[in-house]
PDB file of N, CA and C in Angstrom:
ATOM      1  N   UNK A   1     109.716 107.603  95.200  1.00  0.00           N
ATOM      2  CA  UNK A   1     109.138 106.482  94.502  1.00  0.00           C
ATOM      3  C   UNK A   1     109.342 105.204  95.308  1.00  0.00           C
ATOM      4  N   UNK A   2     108.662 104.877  96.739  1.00  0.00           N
ATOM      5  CA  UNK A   2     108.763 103.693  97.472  1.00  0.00           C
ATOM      6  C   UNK A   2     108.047 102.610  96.881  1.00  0.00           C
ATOM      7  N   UNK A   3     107.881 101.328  96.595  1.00  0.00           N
ATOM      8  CA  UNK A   3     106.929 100.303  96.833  1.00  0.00           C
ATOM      9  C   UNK A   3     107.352  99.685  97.616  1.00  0.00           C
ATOM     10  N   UNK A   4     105.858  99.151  98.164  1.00  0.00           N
ATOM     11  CA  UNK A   4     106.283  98.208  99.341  1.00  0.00           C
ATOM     12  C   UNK A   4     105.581  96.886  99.451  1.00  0.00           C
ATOM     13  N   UNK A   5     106.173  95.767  99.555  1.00  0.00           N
ATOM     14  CA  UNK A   5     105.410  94.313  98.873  1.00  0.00           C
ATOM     15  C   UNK A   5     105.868  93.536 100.840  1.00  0.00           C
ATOM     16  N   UNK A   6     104.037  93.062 100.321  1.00  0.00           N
ATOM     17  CA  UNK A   6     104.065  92.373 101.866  1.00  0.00           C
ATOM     18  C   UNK A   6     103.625  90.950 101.216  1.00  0.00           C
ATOM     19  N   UNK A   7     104.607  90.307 101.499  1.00  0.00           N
ATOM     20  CA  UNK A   7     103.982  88.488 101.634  1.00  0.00           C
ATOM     21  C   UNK A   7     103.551  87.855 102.908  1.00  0.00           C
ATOM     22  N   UNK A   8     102.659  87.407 102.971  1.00  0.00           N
ATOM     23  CA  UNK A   8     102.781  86.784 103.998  1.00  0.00           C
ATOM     24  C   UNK A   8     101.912  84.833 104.042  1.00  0.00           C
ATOM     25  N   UNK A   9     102.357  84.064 105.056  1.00  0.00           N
ATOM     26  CA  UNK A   9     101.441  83.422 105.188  1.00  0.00           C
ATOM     27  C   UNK A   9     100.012  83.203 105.538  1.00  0.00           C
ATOM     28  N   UNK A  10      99.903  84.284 105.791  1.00  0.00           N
ATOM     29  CA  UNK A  10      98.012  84.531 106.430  1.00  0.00           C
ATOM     30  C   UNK A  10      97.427  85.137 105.550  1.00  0.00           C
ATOM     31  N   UNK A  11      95.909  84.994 105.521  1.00  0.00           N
ATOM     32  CA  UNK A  11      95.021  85.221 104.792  1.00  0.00           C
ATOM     33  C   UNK A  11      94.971  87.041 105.282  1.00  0.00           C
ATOM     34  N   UNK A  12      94.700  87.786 103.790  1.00  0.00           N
ATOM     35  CA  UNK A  12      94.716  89.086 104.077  1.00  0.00           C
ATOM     36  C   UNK A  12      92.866  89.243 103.973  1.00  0.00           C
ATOM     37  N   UNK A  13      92.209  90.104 104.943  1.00  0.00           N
ATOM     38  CA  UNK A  13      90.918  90.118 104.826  1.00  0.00           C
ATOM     39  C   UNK A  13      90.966  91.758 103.810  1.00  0.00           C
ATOM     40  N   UNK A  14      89.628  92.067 103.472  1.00  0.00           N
ATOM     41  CA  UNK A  14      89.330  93.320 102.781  1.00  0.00           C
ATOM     42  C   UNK A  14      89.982  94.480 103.831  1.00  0.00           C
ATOM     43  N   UNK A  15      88.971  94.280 104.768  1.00  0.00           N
ATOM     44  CA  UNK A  15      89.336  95.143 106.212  1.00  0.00           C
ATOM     45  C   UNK A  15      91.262  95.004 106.607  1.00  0.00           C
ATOM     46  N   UNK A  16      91.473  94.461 106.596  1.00  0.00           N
ATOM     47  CA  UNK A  16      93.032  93.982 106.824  1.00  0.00           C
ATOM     48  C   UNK A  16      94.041  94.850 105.481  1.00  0.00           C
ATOM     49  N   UNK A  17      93.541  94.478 104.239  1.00  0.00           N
ATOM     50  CA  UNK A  17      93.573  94.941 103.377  1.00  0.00           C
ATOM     51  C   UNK A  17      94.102  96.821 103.428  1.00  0.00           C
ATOM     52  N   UNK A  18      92.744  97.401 103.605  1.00  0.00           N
ATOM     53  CA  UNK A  18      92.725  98.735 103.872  1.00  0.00           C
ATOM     54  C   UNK A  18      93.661  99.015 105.278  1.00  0.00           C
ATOM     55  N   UNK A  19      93.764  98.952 106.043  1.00  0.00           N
ATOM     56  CA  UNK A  19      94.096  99.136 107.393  1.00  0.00           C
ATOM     57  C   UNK A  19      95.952  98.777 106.936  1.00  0.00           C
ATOM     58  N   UNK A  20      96.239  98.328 106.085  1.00  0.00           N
ATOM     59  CA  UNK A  20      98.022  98.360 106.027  1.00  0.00           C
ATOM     60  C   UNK A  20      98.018  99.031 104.932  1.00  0.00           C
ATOM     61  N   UNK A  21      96.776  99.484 104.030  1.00  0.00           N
ATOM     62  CA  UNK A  21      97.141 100.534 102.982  1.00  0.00           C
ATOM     63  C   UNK A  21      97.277 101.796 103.609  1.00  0.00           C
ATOM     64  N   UNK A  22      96.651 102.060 104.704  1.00  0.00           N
ATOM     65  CA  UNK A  22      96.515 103.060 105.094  1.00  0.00           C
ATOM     66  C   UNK A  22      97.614 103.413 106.193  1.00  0.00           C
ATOM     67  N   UNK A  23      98.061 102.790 106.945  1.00  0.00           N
ATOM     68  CA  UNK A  23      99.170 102.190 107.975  1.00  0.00           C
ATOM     69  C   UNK A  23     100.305 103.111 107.011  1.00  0.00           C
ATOM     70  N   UNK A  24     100.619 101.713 106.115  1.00  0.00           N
ATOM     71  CA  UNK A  24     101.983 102.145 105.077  1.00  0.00           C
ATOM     72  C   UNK A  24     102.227 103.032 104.489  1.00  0.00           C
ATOM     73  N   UNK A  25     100.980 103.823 104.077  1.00  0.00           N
ATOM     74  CA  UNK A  25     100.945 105.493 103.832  1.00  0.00           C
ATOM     75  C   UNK A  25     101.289 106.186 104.481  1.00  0.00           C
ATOM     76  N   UNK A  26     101.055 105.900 105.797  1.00  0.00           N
ATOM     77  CA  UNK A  26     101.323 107.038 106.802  1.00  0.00           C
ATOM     78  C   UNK A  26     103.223 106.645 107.034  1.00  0.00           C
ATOM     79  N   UNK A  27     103.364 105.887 107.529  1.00  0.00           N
ATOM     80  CA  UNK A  27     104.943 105.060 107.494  1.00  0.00           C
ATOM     81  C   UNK A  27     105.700 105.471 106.853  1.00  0.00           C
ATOM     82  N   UNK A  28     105.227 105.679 105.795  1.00  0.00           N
ATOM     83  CA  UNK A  28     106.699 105.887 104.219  1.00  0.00           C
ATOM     84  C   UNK A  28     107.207 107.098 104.797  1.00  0.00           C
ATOM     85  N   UNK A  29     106.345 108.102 104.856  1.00  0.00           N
ATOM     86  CA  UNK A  29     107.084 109.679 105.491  1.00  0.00           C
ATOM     87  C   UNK A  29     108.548 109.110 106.650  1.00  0.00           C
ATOM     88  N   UNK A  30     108.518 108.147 106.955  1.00  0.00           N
ATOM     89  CA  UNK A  30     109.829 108.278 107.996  1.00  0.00           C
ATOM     90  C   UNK A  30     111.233 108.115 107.374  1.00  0.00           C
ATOM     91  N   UNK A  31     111.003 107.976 106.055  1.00  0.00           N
ATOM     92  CA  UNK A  31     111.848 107.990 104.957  1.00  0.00           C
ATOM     93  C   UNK A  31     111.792 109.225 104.646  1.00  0.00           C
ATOM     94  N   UNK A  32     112.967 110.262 104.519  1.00  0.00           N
ATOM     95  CA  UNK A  32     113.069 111.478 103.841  1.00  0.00           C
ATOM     96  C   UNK A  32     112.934 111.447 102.375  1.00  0.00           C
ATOM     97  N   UNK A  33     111.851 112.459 102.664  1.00  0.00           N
ATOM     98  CA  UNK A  33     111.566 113.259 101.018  1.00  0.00           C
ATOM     99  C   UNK A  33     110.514 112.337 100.384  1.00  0.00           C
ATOM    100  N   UNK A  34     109.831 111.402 101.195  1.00  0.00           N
ATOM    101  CA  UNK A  34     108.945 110.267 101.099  1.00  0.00           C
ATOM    102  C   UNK A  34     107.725 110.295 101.096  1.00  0.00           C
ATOM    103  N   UNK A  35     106.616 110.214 100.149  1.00  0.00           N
ATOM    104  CA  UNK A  35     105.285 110.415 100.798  1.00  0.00           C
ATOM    105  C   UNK A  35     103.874 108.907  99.940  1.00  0.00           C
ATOM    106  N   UNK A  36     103.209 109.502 100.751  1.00  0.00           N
ATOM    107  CA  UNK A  36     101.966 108.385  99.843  1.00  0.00           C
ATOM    108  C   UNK A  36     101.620 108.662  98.537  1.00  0.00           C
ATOM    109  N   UNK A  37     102.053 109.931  98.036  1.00  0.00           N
ATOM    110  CA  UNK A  37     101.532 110.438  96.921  1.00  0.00           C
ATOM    111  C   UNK A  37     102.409 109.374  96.158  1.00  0.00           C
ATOM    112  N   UNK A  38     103.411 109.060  96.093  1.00  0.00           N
ATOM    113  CA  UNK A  38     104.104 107.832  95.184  1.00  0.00           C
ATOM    114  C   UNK A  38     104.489 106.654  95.863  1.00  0.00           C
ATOM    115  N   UNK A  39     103.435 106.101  96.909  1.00  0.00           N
ATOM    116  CA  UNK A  39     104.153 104.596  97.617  1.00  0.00           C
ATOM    117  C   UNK A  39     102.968 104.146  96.069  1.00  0.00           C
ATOM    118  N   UNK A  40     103.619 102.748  96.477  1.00  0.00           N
ATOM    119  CA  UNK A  40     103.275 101.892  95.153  1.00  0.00           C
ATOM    120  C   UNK A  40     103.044 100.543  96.063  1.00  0.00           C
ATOM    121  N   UNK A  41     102.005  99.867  96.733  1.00  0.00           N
ATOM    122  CA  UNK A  41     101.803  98.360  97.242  1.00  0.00           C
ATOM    123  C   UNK A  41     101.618  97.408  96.944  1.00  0.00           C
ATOM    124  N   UNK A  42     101.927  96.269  97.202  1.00  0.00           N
ATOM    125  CA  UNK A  42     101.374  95.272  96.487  1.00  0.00           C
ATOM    126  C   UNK A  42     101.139  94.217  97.866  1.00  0.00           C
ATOM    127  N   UNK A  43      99.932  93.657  98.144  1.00  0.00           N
ATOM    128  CA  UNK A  43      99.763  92.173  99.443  1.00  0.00           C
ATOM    129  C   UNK A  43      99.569  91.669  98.589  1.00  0.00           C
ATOM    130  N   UNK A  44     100.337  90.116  99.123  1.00  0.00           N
ATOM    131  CA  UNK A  44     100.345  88.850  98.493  1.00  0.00           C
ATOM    132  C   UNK A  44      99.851  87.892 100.059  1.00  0.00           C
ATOM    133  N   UNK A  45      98.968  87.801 100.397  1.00  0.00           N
ATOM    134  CA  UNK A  45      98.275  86.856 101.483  1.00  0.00           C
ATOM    135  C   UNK A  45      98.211  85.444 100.780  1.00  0.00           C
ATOM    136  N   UNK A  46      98.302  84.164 101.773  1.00  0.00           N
ATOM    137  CA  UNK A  46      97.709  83.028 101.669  1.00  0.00           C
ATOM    138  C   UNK A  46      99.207  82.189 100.804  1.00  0.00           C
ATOM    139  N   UNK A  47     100.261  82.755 101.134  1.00  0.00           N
ATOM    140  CA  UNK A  47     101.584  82.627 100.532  1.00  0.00           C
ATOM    141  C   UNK A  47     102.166  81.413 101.182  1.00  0.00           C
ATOM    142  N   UNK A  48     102.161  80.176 100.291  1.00  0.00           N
ATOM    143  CA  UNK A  48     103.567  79.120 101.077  1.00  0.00           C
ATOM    144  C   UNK A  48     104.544  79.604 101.609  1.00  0.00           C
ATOM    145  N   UNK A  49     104.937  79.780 102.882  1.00  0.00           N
ATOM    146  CA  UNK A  49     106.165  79.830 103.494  1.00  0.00           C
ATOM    147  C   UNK A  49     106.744  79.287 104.621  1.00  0.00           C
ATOM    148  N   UNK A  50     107.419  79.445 104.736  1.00  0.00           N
ATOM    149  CA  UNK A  50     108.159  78.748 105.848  1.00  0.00           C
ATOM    150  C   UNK A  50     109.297  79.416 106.887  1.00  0.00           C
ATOM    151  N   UNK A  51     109.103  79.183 108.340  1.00  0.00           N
ATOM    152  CA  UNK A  51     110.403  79.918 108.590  1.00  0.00           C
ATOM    153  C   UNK A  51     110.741  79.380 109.818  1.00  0.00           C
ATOM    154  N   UNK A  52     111.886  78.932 109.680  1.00  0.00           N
ATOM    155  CA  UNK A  52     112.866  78.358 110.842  1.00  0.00           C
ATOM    156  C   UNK A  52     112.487  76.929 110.669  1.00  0.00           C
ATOM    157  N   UNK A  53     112.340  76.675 109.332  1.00  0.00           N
ATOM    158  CA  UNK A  53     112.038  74.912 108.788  1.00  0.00           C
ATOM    159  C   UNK A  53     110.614  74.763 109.397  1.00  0.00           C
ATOM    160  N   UNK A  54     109.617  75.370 109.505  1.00  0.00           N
ATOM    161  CA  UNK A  54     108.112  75.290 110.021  1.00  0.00           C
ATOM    162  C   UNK A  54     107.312  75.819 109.430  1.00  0.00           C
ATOM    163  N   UNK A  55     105.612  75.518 109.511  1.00  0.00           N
ATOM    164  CA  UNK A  55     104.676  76.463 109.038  1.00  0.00           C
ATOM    165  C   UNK A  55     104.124  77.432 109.950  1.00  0.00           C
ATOM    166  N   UNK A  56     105.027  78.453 109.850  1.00  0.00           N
ATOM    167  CA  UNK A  56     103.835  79.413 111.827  1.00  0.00           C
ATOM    168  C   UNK A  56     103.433  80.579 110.295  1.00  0.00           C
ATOM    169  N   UNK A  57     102.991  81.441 110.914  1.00  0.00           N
ATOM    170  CA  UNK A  57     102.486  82.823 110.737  1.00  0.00           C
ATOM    171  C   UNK A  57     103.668  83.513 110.792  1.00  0.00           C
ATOM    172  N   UNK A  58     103.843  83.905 109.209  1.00  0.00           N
ATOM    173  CA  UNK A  58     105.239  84.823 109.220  1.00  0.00           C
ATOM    174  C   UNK A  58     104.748  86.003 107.841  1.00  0.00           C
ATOM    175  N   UNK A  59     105.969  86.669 107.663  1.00  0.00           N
ATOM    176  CA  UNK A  59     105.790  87.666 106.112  1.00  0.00           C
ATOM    177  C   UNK A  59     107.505  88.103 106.587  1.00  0.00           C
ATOM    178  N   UNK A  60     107.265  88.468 104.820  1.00  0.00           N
ATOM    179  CA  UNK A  60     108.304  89.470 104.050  1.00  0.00           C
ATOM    180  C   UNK A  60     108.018  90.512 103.828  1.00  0.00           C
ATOM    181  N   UNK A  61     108.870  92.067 104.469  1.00  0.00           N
ATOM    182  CA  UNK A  61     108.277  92.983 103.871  1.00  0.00           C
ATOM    183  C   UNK A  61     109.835  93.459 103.148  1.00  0.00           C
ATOM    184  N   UNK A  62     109.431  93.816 101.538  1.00  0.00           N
ATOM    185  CA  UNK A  62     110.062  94.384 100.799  1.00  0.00           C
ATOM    186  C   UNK A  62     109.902  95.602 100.668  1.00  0.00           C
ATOM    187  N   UNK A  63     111.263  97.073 100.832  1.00  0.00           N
ATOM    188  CA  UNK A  63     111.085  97.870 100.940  1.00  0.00           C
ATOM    189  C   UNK A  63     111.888  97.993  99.527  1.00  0.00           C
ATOM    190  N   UNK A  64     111.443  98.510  98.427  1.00  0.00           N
ATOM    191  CA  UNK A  64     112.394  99.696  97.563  1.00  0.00           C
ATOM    192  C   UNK A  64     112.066 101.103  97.252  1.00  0.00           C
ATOM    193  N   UNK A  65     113.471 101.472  96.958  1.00  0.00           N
ATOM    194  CA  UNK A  65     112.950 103.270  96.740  1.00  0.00           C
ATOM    195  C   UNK A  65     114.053 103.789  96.071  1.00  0.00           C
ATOM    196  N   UNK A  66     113.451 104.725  95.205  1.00  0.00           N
ATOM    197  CA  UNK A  66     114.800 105.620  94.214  1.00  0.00           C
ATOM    198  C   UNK A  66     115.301 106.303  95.056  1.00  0.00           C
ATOM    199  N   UNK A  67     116.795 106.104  94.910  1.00  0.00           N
ATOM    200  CA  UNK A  67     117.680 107.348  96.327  1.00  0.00           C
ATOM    201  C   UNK A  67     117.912 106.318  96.823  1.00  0.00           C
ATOM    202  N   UNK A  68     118.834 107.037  98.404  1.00  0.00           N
ATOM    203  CA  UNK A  68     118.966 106.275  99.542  1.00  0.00           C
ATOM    204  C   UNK A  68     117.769 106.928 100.853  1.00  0.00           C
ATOM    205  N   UNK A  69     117.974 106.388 102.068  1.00  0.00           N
ATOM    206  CA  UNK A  69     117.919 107.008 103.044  1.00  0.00           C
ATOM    207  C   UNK A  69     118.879 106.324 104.122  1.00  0.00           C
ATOM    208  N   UNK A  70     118.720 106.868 105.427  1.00  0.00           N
ATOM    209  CA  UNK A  70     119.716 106.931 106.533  1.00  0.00           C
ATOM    210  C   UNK A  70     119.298 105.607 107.374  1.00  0.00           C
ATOM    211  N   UNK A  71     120.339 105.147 107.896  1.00  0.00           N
ATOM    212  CA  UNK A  71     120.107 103.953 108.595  1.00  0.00           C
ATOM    213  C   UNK A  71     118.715 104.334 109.998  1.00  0.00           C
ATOM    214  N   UNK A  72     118.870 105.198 110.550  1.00  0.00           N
ATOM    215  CA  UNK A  72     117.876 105.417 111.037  1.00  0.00           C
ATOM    216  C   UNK A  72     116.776 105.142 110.799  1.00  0.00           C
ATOM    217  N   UNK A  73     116.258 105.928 109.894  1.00  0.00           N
ATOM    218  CA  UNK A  73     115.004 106.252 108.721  1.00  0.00           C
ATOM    219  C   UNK A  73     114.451 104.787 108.770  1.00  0.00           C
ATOM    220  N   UNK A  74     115.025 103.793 108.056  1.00  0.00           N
ATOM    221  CA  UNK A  74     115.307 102.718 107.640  1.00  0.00           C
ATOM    222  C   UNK A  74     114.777 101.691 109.606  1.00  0.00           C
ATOM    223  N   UNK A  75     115.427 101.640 110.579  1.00  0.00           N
ATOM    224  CA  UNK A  75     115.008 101.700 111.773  1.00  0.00           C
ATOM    225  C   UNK A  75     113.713 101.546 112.015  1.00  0.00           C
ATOM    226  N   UNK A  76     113.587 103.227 111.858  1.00  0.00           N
ATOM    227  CA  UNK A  76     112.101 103.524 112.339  1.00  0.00           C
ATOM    228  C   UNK A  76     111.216 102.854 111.342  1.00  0.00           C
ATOM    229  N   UNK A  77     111.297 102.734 109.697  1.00  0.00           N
ATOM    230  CA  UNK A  77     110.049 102.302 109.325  1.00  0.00           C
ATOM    231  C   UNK A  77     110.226 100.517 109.544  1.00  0.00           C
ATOM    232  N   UNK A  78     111.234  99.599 109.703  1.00  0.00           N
ATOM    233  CA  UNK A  78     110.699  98.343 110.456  1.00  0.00           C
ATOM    234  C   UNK A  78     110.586  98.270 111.506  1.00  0.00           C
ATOM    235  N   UNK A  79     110.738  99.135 112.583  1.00  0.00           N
ATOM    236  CA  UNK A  79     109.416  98.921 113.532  1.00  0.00           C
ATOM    237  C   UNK A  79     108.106  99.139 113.666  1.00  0.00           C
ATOM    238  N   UNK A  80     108.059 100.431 112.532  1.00  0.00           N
ATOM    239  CA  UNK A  80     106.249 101.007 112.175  1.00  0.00           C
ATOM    240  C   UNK A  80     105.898  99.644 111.307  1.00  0.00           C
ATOM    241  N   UNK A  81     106.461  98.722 110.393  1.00  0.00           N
ATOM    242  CA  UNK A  81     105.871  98.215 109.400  1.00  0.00           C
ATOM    243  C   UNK A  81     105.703  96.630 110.320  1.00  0.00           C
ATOM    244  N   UNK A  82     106.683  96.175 110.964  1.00  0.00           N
ATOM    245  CA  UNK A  82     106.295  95.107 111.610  1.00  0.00           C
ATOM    246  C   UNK A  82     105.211  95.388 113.033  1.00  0.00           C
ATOM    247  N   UNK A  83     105.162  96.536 113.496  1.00  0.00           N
ATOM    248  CA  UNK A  83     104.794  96.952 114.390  1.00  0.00           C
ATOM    249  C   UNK A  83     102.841  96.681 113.931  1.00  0.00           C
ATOM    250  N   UNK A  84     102.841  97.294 112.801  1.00  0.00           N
ATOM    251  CA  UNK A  84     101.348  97.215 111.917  1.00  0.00           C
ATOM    252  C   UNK A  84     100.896  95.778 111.529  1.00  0.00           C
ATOM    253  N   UNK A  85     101.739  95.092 110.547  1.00  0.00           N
ATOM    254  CA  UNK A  85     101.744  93.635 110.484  1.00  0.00           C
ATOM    255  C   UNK A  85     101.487  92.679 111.688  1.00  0.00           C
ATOM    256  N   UNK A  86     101.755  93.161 113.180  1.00  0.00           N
ATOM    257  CA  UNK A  86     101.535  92.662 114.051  1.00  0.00           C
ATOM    258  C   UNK A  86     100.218  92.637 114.263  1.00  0.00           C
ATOM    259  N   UNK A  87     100.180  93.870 114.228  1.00  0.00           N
ATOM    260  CA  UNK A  87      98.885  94.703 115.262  1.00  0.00           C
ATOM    261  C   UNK A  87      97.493  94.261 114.041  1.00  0.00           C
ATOM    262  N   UNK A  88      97.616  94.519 112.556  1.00  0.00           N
ATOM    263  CA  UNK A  88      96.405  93.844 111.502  1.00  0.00           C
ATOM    264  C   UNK A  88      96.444  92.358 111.415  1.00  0.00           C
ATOM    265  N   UNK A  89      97.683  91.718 111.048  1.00  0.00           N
ATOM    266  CA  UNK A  89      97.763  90.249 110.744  1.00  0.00           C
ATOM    267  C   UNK A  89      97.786  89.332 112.018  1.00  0.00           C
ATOM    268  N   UNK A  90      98.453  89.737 113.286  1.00  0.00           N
ATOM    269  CA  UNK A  90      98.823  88.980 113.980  1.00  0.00           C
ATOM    270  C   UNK A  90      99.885  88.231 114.139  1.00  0.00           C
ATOM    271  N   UNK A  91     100.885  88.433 113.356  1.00  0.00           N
ATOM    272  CA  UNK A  91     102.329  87.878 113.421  1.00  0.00           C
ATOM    273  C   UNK A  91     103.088  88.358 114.023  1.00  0.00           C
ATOM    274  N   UNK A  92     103.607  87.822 115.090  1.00  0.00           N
ATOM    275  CA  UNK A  92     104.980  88.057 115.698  1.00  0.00           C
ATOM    276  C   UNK A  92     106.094  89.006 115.038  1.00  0.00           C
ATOM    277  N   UNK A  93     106.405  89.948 115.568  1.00  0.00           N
ATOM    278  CA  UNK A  93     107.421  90.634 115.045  1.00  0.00           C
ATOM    279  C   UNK A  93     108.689  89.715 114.550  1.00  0.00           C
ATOM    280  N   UNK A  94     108.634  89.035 115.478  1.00  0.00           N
ATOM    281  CA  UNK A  94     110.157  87.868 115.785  1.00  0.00           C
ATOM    282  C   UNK A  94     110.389  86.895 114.211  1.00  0.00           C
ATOM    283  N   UNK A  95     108.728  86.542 113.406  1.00  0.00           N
ATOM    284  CA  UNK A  95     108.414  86.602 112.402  1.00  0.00           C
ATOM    285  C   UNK A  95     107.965  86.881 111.251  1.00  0.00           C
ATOM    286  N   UNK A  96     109.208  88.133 111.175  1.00  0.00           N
ATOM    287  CA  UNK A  96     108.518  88.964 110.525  1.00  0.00           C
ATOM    288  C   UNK A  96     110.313  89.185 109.706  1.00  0.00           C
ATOM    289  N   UNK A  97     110.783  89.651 108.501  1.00  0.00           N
ATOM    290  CA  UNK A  97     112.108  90.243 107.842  1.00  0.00           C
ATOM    291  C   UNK A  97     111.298  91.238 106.974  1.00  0.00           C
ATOM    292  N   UNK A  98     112.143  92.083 106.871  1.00  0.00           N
ATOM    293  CA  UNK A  98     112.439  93.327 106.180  1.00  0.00           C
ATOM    294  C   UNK A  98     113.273  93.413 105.641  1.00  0.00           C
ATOM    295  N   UNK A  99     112.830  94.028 104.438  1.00  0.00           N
ATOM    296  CA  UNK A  99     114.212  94.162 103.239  1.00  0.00           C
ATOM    297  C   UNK A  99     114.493  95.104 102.498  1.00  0.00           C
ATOM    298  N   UNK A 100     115.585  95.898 102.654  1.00  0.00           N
ATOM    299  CA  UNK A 100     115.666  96.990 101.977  1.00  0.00           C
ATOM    300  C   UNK A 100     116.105  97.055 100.312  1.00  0.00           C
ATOM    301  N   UNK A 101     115.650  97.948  99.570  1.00  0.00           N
ATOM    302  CA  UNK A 101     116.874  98.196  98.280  1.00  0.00           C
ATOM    303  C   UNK A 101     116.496  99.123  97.757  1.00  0.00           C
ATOM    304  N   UNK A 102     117.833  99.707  97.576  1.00  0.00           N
ATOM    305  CA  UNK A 102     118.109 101.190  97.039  1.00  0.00           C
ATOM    306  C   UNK A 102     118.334 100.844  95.595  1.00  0.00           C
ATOM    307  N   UNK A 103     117.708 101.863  94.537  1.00  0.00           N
ATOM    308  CA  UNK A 103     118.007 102.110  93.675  1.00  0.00           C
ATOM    309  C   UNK A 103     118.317 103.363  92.894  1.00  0.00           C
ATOM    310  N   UNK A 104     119.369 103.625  92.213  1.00  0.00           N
ATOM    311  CA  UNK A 104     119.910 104.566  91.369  1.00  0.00           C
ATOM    312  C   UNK A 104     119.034 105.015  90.551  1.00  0.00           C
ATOM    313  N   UNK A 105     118.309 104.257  89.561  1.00  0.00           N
ATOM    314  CA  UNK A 105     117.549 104.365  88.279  1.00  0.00           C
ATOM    315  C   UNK A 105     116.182 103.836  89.162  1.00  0.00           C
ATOM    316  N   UNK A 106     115.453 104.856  88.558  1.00  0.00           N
ATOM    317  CA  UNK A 106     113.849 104.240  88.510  1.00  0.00           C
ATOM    318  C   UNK A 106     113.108 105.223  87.137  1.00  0.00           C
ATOM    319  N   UNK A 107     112.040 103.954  86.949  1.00  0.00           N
ATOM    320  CA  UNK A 107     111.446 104.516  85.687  1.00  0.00           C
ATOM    321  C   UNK A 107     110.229 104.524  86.069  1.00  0.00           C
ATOM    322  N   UNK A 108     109.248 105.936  85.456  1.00  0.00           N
ATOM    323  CA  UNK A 108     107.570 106.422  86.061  1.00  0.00           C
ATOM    324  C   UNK A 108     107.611 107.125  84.774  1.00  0.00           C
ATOM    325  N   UNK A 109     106.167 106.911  83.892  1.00  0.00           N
ATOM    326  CA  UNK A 109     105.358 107.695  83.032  1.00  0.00           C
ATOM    327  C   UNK A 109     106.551 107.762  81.439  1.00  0.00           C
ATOM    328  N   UNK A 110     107.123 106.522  81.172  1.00  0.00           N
ATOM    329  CA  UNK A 110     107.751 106.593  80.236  1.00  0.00           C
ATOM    330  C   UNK A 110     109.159 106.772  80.253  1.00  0.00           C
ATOM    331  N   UNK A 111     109.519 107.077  81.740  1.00  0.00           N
ATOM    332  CA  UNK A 111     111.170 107.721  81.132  1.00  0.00           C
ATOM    333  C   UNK A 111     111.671 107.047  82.424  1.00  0.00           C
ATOM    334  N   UNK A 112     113.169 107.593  82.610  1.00  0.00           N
ATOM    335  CA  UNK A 112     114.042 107.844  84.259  1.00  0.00           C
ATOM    336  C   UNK A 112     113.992 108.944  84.351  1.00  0.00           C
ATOM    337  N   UNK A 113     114.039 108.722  85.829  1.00  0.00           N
ATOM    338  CA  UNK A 113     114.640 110.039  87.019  1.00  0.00           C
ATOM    339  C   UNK A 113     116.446 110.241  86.555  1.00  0.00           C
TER     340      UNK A 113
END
């Protein structure tokens, strides 16, 4: 049960849009036991932010997921996820954070795991 929430300061196009839905689908698998069948996304484009007291071209990517995974795991998907954000949005990796959080409890279709 991953979601994954991208803010950023740049405008997200339709095309841009699809191309990190599809990106982040493929990505989640580097997380064990992980797949697209339950990533959950949300883009937030055109976002006030700021970073290093300036206005450049930056984002937040928020990672959560029921369970843990391995610091590795974790590794590999912020370089696939800033790696993509680069390569669709155009932002600098250098401006770019990732954020992890694990959770114990998650709730889907009425109940907990």
């Amino acid at each position: 049960m991953p979601f994954i929430q991208i803010n950023t300061s740049e405008k997200i196009s339709v095309q841009q849009e699809e191309d990190l839905r599809v990106k982040a689908g493929q990505h989640i698998s580097l997380l064990p036991d992980k797949t697209e069948d339950w990533l959950m996304m949300e883009l937030c484009g055109e976002r006030k932010m700021f970073f290093r007291g300036q206005t450049v071209p930056c984002a937040m990517i928020a990672v959560s997921l029921y369970g843990k995974a391995p610091a590795e795991a974790y590794a590999a998907l912020t370089a696939a996820l800033s790696g993509t954000v680069n390569q669709v949005l155009g932002i600098p990796p250098e401006n770019i954070y990732v954020k992890y959080q694990e959770t114990e409890y998650w709730g889907w279709n009425g109940a907990n795991f």
